[in-house]
PDB file of N, CA and C in Angstrom:
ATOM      1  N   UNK A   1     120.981 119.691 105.942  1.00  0.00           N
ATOM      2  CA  UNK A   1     119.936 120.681 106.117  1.00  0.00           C
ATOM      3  C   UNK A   1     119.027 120.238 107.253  1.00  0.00           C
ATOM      4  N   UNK A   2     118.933 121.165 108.204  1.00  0.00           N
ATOM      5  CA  UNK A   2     117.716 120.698 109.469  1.00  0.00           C
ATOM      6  C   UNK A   2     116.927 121.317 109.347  1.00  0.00           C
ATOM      7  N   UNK A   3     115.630 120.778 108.956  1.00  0.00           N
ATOM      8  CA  UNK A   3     114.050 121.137 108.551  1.00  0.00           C
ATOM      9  C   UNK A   3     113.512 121.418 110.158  1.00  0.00           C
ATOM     10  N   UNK A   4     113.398 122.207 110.370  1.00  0.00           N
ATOM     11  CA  UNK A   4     111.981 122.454 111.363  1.00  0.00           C
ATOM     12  C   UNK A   4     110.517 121.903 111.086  1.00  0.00           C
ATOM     13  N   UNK A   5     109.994 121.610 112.012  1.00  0.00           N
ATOM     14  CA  UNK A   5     108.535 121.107 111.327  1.00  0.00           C
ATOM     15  C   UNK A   5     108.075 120.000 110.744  1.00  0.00           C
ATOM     16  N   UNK A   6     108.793 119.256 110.249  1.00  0.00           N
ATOM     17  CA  UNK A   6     108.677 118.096 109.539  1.00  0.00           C
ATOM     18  C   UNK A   6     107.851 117.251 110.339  1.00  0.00           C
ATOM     19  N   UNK A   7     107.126 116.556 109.712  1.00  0.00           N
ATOM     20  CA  UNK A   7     105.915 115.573 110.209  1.00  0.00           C
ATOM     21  C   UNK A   7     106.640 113.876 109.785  1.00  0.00           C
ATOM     22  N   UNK A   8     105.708 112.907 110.524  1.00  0.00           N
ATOM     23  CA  UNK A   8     106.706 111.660 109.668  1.00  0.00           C
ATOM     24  C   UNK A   8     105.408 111.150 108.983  1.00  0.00           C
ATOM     25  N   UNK A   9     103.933 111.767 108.814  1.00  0.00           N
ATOM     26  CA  UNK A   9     103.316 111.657 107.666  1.00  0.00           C
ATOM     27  C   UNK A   9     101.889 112.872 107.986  1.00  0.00           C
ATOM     28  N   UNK A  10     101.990 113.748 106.806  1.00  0.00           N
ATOM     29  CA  UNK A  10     101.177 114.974 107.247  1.00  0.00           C
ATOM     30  C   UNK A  10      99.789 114.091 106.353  1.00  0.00           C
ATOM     31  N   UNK A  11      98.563 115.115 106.902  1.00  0.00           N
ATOM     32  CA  UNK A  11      97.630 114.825 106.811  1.00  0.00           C
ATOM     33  C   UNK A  11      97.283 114.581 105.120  1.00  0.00           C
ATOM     34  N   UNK A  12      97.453 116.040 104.672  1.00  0.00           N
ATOM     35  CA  UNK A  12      97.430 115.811 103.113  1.00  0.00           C
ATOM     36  C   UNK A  12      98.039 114.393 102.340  1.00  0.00           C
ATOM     37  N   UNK A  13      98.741 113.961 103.002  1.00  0.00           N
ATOM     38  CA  UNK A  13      99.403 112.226 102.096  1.00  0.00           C
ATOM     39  C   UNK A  13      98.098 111.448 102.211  1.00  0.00           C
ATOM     40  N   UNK A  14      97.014 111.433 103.363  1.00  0.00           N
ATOM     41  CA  UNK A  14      96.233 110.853 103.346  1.00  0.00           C
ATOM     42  C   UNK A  14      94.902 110.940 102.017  1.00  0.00           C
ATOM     43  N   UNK A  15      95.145 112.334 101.366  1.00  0.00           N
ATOM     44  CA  UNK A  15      94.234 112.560 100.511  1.00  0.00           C
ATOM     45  C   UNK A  15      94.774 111.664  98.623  1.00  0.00           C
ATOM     46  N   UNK A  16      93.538 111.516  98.619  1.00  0.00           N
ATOM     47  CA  UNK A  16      93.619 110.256  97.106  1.00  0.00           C
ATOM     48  C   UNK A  16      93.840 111.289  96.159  1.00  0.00           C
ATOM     49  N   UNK A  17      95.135 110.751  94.833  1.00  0.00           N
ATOM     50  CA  UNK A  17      94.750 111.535  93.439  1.00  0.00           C
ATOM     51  C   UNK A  17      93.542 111.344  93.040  1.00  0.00           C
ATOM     52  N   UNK A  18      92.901 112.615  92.329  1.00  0.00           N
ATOM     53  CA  UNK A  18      91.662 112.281  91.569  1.00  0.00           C
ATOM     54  C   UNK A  18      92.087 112.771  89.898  1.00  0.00           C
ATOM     55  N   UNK A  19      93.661 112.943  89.924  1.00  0.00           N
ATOM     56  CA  UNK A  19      94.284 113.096  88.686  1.00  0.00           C
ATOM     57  C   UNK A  19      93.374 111.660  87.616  1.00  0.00           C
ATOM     58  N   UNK A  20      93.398 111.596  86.366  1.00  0.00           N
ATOM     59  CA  UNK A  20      92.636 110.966  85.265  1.00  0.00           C
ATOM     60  C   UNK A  20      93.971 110.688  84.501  1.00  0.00           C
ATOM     61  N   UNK A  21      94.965 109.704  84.638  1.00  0.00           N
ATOM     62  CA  UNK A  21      96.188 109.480  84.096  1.00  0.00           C
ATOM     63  C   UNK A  21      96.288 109.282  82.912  1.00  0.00           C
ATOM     64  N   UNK A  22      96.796 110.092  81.949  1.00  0.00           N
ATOM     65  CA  UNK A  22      96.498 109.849  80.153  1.00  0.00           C
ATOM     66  C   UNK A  22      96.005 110.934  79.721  1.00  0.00           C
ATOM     67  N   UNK A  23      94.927 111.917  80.497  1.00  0.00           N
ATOM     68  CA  UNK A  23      93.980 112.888  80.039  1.00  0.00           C
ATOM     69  C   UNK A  23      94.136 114.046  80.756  1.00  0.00           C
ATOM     70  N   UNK A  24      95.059 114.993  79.900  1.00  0.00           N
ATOM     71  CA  UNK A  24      95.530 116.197  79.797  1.00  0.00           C
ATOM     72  C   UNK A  24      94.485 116.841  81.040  1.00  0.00           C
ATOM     73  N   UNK A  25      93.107 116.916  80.544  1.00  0.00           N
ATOM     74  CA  UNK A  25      92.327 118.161  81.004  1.00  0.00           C
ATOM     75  C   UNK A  25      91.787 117.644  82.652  1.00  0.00           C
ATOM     76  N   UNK A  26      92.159 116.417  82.626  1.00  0.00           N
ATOM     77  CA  UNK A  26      91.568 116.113  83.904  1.00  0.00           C
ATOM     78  C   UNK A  26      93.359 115.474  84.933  1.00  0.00           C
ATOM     79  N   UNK A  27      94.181 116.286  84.653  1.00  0.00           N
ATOM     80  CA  UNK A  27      95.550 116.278  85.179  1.00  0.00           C
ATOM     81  C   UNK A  27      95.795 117.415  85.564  1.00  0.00           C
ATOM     82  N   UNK A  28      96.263 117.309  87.469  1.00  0.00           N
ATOM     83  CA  UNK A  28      96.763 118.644  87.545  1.00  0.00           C
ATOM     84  C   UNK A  28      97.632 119.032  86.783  1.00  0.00           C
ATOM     85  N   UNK A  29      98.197 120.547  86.776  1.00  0.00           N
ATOM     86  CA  UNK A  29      97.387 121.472  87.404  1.00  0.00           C
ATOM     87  C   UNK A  29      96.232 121.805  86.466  1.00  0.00           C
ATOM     88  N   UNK A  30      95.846 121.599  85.266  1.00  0.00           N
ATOM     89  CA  UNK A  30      94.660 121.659  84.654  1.00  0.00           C
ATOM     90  C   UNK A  30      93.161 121.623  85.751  1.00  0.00           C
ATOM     91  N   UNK A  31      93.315 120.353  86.323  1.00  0.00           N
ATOM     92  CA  UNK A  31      92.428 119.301  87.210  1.00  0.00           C
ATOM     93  C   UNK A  31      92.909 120.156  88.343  1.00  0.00           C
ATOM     94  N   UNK A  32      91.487 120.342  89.215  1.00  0.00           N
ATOM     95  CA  UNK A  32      92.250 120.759  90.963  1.00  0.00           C
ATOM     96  C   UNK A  32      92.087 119.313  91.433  1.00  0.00           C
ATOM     97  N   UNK A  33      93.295 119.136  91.728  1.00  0.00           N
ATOM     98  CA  UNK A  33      93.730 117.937  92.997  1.00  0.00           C
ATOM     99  C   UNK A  33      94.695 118.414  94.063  1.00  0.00           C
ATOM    100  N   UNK A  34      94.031 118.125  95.241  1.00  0.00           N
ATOM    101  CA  UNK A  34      94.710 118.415  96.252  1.00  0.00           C
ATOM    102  C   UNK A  34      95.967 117.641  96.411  1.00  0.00           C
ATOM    103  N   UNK A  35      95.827 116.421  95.838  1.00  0.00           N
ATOM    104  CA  UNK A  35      97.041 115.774  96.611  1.00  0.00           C
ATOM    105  C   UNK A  35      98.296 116.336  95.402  1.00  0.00           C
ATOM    106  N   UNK A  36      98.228 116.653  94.486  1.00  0.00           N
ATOM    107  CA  UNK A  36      99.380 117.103  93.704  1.00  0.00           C
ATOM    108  C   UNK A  36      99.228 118.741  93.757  1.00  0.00           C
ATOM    109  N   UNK A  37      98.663 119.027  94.576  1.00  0.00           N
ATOM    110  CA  UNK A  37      99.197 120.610  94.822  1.00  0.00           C
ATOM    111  C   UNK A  37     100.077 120.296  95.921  1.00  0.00           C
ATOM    112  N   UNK A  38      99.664 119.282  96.788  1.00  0.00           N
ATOM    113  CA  UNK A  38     100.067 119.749  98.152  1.00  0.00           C
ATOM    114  C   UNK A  38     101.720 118.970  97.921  1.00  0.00           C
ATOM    115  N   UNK A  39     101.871 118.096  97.156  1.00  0.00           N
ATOM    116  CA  UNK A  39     102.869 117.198  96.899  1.00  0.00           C
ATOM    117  C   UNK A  39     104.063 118.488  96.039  1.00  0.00           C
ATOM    118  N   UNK A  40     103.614 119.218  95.077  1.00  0.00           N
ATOM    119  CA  UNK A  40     104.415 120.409  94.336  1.00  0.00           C
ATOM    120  C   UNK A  40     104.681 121.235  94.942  1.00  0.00           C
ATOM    121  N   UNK A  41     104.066 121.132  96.522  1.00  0.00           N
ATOM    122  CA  UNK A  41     104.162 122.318  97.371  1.00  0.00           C
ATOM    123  C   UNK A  41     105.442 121.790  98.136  1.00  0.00           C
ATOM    124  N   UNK A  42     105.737 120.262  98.894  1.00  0.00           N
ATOM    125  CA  UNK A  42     106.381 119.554  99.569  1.00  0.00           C
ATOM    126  C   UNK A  42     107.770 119.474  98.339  1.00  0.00           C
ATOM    127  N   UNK A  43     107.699 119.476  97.257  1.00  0.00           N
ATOM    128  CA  UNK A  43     108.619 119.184  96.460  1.00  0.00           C
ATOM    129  C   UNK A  43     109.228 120.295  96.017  1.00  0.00           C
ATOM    130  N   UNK A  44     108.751 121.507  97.104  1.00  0.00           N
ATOM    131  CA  UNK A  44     109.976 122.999  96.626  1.00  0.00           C
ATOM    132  C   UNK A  44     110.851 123.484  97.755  1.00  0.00           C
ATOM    133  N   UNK A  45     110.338 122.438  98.642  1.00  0.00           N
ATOM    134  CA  UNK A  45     111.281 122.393 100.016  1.00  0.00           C
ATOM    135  C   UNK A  45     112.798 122.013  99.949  1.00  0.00           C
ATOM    136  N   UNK A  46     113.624 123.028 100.526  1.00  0.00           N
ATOM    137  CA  UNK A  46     115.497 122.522  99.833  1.00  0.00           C
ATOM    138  C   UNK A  46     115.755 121.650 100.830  1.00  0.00           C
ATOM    139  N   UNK A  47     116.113 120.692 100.130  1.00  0.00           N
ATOM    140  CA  UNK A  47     116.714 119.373 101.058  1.00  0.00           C
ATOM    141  C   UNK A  47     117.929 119.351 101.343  1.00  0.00           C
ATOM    142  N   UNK A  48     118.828 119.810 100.640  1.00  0.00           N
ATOM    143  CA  UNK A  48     120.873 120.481 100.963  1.00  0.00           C
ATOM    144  C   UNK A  48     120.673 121.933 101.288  1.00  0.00           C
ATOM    145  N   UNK A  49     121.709 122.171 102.181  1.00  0.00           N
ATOM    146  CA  UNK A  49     121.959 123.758 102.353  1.00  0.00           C
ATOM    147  C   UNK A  49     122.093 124.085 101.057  1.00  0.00           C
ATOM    148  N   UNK A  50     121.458 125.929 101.142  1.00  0.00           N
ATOM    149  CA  UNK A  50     122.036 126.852  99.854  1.00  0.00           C
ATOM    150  C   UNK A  50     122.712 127.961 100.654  1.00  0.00           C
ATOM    151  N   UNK A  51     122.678 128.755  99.313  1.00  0.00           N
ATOM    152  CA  UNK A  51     123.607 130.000  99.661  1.00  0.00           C
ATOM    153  C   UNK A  51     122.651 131.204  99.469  1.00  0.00           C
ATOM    154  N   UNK A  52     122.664 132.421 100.171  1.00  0.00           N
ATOM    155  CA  UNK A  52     121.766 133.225  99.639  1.00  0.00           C
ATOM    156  C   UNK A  52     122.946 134.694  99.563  1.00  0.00           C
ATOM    157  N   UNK A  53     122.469 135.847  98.761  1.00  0.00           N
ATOM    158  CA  UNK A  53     123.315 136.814  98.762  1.00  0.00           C
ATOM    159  C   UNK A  53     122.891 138.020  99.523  1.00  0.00           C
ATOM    160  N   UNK A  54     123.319 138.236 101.117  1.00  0.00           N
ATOM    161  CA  UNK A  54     122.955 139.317 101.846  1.00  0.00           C
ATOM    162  C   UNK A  54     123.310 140.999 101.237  1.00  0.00           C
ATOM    163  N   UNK A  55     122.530 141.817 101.235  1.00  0.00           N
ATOM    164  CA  UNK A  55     123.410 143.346 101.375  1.00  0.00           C
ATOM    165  C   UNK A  55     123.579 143.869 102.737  1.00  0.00           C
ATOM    166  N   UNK A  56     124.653 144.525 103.763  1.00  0.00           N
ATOM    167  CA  UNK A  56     124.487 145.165 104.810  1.00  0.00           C
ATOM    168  C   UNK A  56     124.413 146.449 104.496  1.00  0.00           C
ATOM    169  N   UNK A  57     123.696 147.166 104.982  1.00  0.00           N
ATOM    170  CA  UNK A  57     122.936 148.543 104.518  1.00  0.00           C
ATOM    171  C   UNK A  57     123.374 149.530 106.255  1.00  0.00           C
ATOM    172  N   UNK A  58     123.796 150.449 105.743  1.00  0.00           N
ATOM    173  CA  UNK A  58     124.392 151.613 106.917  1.00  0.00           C
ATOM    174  C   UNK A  58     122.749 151.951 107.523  1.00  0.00           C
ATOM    175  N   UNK A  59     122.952 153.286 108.787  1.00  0.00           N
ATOM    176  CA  UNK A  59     121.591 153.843 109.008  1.00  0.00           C
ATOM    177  C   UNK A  59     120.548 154.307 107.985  1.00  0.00           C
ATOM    178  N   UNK A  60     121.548 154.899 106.890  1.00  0.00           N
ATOM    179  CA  UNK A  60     120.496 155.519 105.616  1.00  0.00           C
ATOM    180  C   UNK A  60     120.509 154.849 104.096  1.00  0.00           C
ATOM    181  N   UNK A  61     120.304 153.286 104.911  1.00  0.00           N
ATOM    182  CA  UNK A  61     119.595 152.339 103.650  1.00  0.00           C
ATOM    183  C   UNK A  61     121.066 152.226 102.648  1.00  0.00           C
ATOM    184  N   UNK A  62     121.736 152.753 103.172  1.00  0.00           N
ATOM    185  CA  UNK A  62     123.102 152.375 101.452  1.00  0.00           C
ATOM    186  C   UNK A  62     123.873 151.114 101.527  1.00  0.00           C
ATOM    187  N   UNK A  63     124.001 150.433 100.738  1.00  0.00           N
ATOM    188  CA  UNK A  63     124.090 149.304 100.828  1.00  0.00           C
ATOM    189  C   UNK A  63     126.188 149.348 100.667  1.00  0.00           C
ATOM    190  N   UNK A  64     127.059 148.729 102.352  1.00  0.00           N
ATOM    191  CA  UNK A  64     127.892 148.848 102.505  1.00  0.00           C
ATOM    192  C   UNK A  64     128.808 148.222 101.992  1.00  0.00           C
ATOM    193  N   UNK A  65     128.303 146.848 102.130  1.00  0.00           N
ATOM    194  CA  UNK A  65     128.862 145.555 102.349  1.00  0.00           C
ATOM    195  C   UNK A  65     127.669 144.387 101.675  1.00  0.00           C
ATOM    196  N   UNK A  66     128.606 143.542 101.139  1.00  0.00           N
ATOM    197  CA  UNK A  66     127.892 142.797 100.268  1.00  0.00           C
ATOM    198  C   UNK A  66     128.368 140.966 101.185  1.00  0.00           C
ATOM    199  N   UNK A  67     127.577 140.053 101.486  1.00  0.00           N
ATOM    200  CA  UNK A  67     127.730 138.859 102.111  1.00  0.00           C
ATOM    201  C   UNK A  67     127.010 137.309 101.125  1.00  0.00           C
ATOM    202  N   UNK A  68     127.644 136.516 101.212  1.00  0.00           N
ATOM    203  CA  UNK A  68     127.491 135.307 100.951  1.00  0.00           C
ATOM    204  C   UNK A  68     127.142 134.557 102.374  1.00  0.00           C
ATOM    205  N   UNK A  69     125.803 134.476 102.280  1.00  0.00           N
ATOM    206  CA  UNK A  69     125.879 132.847 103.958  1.00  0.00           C
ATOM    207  C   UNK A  69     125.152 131.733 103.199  1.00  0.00           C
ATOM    208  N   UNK A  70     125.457 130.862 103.942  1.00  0.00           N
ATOM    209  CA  UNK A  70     125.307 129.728 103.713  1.00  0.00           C
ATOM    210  C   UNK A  70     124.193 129.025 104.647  1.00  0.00           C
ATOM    211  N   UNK A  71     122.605 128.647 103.959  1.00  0.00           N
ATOM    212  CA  UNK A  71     121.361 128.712 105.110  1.00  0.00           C
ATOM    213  C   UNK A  71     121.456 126.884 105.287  1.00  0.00           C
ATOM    214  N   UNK A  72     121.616 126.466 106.662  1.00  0.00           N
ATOM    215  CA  UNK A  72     121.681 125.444 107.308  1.00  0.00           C
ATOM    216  C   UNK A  72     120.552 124.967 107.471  1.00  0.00           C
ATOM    217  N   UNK A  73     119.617 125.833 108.271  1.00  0.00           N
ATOM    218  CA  UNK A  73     118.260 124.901 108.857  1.00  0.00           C
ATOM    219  C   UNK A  73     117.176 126.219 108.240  1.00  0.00           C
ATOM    220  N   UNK A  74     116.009 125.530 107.631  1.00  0.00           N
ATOM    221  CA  UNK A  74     114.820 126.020 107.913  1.00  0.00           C
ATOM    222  C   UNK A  74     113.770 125.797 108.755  1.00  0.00           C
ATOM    223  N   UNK A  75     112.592 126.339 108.287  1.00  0.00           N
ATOM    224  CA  UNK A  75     111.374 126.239 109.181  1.00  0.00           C
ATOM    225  C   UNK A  75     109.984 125.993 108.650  1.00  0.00           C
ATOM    226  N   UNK A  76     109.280 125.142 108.568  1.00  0.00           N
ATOM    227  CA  UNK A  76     107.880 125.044 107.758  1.00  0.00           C
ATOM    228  C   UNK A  76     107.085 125.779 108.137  1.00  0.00           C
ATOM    229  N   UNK A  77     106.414 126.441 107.513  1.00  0.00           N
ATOM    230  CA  UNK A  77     104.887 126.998 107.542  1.00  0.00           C
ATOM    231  C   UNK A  77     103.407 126.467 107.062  1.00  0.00           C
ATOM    232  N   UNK A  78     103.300 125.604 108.146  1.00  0.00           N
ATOM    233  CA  UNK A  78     102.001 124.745 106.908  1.00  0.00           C
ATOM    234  C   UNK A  78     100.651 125.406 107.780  1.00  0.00           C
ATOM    235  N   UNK A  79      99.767 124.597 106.403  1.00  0.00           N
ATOM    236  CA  UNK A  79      98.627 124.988 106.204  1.00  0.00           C
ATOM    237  C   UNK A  79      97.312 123.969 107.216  1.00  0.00           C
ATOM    238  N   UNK A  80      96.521 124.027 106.494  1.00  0.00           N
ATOM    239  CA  UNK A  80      95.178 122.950 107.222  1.00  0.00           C
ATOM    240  C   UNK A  80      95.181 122.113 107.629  1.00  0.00           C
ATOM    241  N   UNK A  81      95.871 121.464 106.202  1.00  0.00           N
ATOM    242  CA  UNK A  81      95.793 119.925 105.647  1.00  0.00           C
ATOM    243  C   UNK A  81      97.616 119.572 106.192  1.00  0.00           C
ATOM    244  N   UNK A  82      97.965 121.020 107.263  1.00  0.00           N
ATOM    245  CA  UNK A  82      99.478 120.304 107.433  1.00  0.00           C
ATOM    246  C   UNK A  82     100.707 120.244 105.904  1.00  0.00           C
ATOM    247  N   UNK A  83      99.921 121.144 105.376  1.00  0.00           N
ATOM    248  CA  UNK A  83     100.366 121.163 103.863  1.00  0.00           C
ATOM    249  C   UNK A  83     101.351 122.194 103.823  1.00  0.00           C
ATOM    250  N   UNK A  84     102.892 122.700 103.177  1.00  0.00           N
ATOM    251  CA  UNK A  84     103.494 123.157 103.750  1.00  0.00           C
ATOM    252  C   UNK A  84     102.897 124.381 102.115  1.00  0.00           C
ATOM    253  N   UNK A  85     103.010 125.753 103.393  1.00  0.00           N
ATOM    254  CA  UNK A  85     102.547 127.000 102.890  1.00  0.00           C
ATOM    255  C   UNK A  85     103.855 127.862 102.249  1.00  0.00           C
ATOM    256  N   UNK A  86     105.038 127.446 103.288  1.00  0.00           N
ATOM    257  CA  UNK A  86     105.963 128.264 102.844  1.00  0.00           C
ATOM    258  C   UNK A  86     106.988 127.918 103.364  1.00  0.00           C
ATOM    259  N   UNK A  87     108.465 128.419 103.362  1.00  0.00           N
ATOM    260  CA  UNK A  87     109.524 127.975 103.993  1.00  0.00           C
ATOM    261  C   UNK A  87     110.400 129.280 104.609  1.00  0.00           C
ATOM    262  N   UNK A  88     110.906 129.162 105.713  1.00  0.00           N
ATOM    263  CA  UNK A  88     111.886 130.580 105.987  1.00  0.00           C
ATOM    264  C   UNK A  88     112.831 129.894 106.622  1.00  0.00           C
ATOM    265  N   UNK A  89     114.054 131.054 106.747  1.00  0.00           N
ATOM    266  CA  UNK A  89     115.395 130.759 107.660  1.00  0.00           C
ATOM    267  C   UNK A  89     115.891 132.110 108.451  1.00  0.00           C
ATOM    268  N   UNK A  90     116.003 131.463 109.331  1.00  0.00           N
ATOM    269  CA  UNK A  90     116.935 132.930 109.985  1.00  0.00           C
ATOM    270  C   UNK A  90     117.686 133.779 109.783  1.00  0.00           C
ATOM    271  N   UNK A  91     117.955 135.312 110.011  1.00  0.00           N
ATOM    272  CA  UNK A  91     118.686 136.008 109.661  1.00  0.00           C
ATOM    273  C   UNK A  91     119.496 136.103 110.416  1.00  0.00           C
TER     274      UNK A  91
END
């Protein structure tokens, strides 16, 4: 899989847990902590190719043809803190 974007250390790693280890109410996601949002955010990123299921659709939207591809490389979308917002791949 070839990641676009990838940093070799984004800003958010620099931020401290203020997670309370043992205590439910002061543990994300209960607790706002940045560094385990931004870490659950980094940890939904696909690290192996997948597969996704295309429809090809004629001029009037009807769906013709049905496709299997196989997505190679993505692309990051990050945030402030360099925190990744979202992920896409090419069509």
């Amino acid at each position: 899989m070839k990641i676009n974007g990838l940093k070799k250390k984004a800003l958010w790693e620099n931020i401290k847990c203020c997670c309370i280890k043992g205590d439910v109410e002061h543990t994300y996601p209960l607790s706002e902590c940045k560094h385990c949002k931004f870490m659950e955010c980094w940890q939904s990123v696909p690290k192996k190719d997948f597969t996704v299921n295309d429809d090809i659709r004629d001029k009037n939207g009807k769906v013709t043809k049905k496709q299997t591809r196989t997505i190679k490389e993505i692309t990051l979308v990050r945030g402030s803190f360099e925190d990744v917002v979202a992920w896409t791949w090419s069509s």
